[in-house]
PDB file of N, CA and C in Angstrom:
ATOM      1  N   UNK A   1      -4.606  22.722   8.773  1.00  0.00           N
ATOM      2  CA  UNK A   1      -3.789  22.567   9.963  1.00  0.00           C
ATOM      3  C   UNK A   1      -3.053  21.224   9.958  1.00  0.00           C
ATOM      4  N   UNK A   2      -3.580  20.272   9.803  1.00  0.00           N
ATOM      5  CA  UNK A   2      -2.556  18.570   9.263  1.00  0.00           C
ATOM      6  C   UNK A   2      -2.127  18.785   8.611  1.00  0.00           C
ATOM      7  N   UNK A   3      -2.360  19.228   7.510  1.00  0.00           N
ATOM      8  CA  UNK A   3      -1.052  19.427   6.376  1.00  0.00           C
ATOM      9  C   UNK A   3       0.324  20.383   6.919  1.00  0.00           C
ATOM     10  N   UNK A   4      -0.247  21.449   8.104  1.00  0.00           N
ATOM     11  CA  UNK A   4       1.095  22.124   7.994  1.00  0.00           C
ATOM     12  C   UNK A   4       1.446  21.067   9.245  1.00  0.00           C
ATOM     13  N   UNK A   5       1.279  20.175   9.880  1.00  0.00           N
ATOM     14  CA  UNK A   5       1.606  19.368  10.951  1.00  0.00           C
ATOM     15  C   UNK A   5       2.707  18.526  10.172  1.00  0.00           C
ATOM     16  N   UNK A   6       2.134  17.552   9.099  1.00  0.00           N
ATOM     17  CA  UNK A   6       3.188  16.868   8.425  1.00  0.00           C
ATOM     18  C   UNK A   6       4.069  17.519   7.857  1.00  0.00           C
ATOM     19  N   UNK A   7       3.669  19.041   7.103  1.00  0.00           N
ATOM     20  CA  UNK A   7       5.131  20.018   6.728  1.00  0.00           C
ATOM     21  C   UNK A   7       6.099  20.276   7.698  1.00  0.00           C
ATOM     22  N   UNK A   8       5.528  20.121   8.755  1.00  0.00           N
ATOM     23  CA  UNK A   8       6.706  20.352  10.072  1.00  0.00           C
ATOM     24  C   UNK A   8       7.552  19.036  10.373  1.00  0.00           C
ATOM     25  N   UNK A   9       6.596  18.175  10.515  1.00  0.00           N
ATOM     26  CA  UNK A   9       6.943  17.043  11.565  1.00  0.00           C
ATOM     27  C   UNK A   9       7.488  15.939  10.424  1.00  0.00           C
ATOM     28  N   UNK A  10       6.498  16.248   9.495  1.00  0.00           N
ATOM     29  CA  UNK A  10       6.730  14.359   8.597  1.00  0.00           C
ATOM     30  C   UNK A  10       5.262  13.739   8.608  1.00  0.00           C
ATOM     31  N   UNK A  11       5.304  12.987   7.336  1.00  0.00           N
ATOM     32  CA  UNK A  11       3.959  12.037   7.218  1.00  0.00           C
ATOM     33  C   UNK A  11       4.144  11.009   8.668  1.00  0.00           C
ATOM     34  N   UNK A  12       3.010  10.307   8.985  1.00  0.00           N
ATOM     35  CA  UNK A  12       2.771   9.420  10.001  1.00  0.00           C
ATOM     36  C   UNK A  12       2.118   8.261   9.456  1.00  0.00           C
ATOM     37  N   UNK A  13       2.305   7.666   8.565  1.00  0.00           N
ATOM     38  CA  UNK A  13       1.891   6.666   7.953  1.00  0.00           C
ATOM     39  C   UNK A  13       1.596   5.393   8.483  1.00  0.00           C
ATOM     40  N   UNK A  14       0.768   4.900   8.072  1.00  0.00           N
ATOM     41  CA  UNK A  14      -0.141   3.726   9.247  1.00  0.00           C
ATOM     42  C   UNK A  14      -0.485   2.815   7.941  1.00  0.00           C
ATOM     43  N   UNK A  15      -0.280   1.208   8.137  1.00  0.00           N
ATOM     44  CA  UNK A  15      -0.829  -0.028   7.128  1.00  0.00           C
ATOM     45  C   UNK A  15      -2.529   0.212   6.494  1.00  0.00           C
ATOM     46  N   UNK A  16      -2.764   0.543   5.280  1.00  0.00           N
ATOM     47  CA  UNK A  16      -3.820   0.811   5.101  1.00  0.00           C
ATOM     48  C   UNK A  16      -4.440  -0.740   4.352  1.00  0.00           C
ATOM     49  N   UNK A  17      -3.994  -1.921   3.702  1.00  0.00           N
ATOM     50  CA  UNK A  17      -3.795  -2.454   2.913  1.00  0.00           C
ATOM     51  C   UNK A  17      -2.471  -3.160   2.700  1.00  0.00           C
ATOM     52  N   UNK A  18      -3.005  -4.446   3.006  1.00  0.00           N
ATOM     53  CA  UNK A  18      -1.742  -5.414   2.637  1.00  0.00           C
ATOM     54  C   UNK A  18      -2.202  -6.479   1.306  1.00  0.00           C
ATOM     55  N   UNK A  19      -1.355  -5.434   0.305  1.00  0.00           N
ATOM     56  CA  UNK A  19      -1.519  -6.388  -0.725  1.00  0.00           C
ATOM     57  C   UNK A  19      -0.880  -7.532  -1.285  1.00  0.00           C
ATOM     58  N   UNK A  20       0.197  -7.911  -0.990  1.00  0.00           N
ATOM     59  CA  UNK A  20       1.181  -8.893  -0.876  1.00  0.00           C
ATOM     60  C   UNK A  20       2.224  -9.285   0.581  1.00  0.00           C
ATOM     61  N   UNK A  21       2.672 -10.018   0.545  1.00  0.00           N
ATOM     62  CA  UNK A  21       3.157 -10.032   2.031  1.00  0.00           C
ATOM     63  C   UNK A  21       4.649  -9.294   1.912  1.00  0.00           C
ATOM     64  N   UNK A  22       4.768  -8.364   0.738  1.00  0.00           N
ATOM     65  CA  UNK A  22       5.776  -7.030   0.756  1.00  0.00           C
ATOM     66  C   UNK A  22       5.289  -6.265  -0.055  1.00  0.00           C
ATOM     67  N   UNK A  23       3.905  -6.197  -0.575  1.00  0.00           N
ATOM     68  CA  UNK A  23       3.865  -5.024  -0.464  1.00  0.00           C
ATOM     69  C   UNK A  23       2.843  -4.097  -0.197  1.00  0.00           C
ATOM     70  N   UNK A  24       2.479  -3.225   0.249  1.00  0.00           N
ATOM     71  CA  UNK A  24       1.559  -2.487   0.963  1.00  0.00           C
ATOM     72  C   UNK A  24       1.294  -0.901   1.015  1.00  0.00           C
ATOM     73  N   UNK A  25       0.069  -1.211   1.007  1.00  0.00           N
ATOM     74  CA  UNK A  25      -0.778   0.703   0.814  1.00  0.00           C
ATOM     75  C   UNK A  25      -0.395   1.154   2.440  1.00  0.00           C
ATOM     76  N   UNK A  26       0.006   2.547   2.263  1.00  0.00           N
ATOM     77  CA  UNK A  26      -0.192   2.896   3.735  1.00  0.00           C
ATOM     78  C   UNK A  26      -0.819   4.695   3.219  1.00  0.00           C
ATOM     79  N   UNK A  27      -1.379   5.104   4.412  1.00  0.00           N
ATOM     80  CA  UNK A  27      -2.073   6.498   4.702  1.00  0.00           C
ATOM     81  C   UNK A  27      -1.548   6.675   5.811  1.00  0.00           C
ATOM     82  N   UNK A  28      -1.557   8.111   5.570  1.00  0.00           N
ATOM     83  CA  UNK A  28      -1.113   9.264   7.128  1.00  0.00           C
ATOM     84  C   UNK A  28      -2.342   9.223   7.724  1.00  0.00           C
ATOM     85  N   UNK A  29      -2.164   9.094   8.849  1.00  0.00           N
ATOM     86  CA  UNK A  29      -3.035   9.364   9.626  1.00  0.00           C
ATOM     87  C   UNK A  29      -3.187  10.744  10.299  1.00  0.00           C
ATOM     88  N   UNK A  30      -2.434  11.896   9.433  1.00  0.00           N
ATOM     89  CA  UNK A  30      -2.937  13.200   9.900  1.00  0.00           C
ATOM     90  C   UNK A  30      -3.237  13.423   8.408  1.00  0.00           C
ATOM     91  N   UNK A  31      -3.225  13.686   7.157  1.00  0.00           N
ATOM     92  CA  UNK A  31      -3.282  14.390   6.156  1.00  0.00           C
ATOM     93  C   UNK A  31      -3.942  13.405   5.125  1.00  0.00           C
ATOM     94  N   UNK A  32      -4.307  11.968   5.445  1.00  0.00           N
ATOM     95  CA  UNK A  32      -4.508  11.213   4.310  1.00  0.00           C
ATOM     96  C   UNK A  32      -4.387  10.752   3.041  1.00  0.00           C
ATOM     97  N   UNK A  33      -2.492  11.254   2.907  1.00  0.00           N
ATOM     98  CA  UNK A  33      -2.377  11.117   1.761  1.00  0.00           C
ATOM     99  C   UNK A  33      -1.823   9.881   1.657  1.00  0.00           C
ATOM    100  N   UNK A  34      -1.716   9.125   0.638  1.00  0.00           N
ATOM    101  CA  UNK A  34      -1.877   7.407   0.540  1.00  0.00           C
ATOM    102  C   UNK A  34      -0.254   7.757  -0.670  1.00  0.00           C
ATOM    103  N   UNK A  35       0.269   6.423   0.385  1.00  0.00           N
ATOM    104  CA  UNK A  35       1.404   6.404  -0.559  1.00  0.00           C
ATOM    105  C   UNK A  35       1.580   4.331  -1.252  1.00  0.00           C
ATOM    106  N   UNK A  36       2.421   3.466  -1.325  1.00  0.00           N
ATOM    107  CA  UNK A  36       2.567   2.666  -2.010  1.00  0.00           C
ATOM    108  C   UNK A  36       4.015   2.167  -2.188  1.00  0.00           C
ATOM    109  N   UNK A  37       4.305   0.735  -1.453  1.00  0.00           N
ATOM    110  CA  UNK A  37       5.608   0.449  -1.826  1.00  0.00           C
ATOM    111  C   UNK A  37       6.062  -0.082  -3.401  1.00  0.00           C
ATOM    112  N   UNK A  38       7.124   0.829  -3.876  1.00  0.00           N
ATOM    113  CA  UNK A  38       7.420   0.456  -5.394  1.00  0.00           C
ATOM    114  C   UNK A  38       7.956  -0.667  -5.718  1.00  0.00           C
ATOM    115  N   UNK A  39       8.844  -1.014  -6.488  1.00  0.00           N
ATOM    116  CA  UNK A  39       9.351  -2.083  -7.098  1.00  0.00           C
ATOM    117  C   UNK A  39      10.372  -2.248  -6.177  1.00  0.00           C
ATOM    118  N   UNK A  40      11.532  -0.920  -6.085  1.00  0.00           N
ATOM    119  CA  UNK A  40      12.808  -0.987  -5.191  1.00  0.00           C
ATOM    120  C   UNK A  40      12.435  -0.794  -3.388  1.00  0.00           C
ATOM    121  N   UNK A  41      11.303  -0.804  -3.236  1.00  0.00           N
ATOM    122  CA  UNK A  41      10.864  -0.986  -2.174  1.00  0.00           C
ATOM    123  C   UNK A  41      10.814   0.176  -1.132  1.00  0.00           C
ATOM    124  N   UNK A  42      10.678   1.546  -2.266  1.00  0.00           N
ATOM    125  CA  UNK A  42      10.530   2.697  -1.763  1.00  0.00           C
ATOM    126  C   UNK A  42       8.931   2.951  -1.667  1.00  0.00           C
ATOM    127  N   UNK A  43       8.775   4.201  -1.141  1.00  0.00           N
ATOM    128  CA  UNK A  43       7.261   4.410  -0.988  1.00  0.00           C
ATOM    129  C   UNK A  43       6.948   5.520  -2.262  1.00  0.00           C
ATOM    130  N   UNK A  44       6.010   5.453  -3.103  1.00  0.00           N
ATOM    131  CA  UNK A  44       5.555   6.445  -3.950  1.00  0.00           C
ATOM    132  C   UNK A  44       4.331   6.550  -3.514  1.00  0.00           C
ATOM    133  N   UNK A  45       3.747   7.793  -4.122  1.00  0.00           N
ATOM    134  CA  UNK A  45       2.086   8.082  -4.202  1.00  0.00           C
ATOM    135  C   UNK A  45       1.370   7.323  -4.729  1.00  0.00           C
ATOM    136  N   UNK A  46       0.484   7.091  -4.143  1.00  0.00           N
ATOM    137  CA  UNK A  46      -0.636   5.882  -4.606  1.00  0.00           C
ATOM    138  C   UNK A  46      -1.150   6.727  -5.856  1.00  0.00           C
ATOM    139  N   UNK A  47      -0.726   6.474  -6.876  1.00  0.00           N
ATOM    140  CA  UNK A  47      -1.460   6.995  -8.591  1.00  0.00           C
ATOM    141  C   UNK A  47      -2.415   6.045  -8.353  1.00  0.00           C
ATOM    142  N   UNK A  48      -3.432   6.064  -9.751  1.00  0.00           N
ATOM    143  CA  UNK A  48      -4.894   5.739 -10.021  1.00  0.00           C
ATOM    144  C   UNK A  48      -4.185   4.288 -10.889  1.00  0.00           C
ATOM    145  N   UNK A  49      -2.595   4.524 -11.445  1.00  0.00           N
ATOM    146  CA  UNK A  49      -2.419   3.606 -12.266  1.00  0.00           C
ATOM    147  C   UNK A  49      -1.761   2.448 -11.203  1.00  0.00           C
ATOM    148  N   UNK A  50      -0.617   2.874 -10.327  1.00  0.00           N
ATOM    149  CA  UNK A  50      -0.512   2.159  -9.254  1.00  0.00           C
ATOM    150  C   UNK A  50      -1.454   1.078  -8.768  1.00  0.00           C
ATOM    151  N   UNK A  51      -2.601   2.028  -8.095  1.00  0.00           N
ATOM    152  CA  UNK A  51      -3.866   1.398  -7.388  1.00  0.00           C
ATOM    153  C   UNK A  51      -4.418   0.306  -8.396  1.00  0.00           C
ATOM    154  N   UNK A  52      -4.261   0.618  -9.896  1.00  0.00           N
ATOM    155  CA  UNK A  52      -4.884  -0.572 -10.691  1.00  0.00           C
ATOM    156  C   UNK A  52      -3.820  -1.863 -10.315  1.00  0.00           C
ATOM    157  N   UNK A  53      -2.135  -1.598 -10.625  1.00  0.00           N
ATOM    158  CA  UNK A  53      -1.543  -2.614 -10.443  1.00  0.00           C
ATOM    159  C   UNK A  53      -2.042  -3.132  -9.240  1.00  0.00           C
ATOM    160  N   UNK A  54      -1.806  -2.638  -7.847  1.00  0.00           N
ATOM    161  CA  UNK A  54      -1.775  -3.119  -6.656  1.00  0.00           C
ATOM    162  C   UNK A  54      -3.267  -4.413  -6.653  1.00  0.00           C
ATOM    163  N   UNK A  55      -3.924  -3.699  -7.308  1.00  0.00           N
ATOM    164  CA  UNK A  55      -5.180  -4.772  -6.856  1.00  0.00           C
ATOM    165  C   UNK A  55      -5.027  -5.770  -7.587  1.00  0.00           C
ATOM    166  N   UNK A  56      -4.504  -5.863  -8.868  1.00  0.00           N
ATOM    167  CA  UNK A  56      -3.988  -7.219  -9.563  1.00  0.00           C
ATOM    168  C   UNK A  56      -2.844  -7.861  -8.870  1.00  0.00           C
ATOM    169  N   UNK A  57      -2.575  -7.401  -8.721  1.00  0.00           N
ATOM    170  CA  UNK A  57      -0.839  -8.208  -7.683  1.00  0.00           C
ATOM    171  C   UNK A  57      -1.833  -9.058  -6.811  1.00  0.00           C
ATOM    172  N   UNK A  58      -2.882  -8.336  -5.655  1.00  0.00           N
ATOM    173  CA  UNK A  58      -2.987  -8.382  -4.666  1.00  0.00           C
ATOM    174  C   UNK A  58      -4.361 -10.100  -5.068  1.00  0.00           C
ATOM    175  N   UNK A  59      -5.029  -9.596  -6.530  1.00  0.00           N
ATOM    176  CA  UNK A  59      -5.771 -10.601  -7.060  1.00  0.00           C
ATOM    177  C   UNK A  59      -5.022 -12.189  -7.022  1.00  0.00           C
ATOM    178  N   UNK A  60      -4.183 -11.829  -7.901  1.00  0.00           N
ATOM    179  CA  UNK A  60      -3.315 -12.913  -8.369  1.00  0.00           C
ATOM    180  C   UNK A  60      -2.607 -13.653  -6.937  1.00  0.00           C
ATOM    181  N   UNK A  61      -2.305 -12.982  -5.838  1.00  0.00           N
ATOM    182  CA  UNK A  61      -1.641 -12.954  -4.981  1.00  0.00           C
ATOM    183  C   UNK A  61      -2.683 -13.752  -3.842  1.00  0.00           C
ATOM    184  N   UNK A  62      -3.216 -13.607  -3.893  1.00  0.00           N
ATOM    185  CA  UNK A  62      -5.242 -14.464  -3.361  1.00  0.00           C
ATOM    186  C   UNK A  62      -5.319 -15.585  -4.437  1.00  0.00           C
ATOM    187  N   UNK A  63      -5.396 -15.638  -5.462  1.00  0.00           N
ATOM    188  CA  UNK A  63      -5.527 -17.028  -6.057  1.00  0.00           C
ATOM    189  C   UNK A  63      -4.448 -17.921  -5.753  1.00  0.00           C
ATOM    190  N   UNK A  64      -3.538 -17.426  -5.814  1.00  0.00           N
ATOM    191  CA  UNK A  64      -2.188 -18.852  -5.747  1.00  0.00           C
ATOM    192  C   UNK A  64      -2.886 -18.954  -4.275  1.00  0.00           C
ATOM    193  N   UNK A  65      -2.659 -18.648  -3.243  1.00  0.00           N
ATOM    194  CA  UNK A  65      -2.636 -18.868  -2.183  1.00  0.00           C
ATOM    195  C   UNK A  65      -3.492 -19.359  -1.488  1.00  0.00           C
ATOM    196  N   UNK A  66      -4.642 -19.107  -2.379  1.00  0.00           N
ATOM    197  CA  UNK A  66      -5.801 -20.122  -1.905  1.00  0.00           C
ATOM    198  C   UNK A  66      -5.788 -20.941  -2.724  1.00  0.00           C
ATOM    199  N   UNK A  67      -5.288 -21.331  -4.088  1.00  0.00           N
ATOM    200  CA  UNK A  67      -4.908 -22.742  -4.334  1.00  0.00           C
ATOM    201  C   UNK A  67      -3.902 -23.361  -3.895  1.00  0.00           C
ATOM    202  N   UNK A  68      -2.719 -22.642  -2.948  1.00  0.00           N
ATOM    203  CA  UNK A  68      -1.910 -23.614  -2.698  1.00  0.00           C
ATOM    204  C   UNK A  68      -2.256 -24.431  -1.699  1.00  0.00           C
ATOM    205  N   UNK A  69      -3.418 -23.745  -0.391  1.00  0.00           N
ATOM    206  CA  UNK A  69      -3.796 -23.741   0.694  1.00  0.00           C
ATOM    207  C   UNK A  69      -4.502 -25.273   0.258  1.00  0.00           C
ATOM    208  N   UNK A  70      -5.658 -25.424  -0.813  1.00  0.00           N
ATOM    209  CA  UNK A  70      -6.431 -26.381  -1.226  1.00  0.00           C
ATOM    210  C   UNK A  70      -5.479 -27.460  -1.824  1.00  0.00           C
ATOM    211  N   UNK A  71      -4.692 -27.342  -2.181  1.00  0.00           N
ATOM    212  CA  UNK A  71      -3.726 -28.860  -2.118  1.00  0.00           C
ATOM    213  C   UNK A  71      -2.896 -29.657  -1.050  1.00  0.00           C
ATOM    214  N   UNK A  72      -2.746 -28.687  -0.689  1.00  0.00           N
ATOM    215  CA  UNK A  72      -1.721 -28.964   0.697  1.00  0.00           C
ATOM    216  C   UNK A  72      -2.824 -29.699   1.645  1.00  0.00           C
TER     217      UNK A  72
END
């Protein structure tokens, strides 16, 4: 029944994950399907290979920032 809700209506996508301060996991909040902002700053499906990048971005993206935080 959610799935034919979003076939009608449209995904409803909600911030699931902020992995950089542009870019970010989001999920529907009727159907749970998880999508992912790309390079051009469109949304794709969260792939398994995606989800690997995202958490390195999001790694790397936590270290600078807590070393920049500790110098400053």
């Amino acid at each position: 029944m959610k799935k034919l809700f979003c076939t009608i209506f449209g995904h409803h996508y909600s911030v699931s994950k902020r992995v950089t301060s542009h870019i970010k996991e989001y999920k529907c909040i009727h159907c749970q399907k998880q999508v992912t902002t790309d390079v051009s700053g469109n949304l794709s499906t969260l792939t398994p290979e995606l989800e690997d990048i995202n958490n390195a971005l999001e790694k790397i993206y936590q270290q600078r920032h807590h070393n920049a935080q500790q110098v400053a």
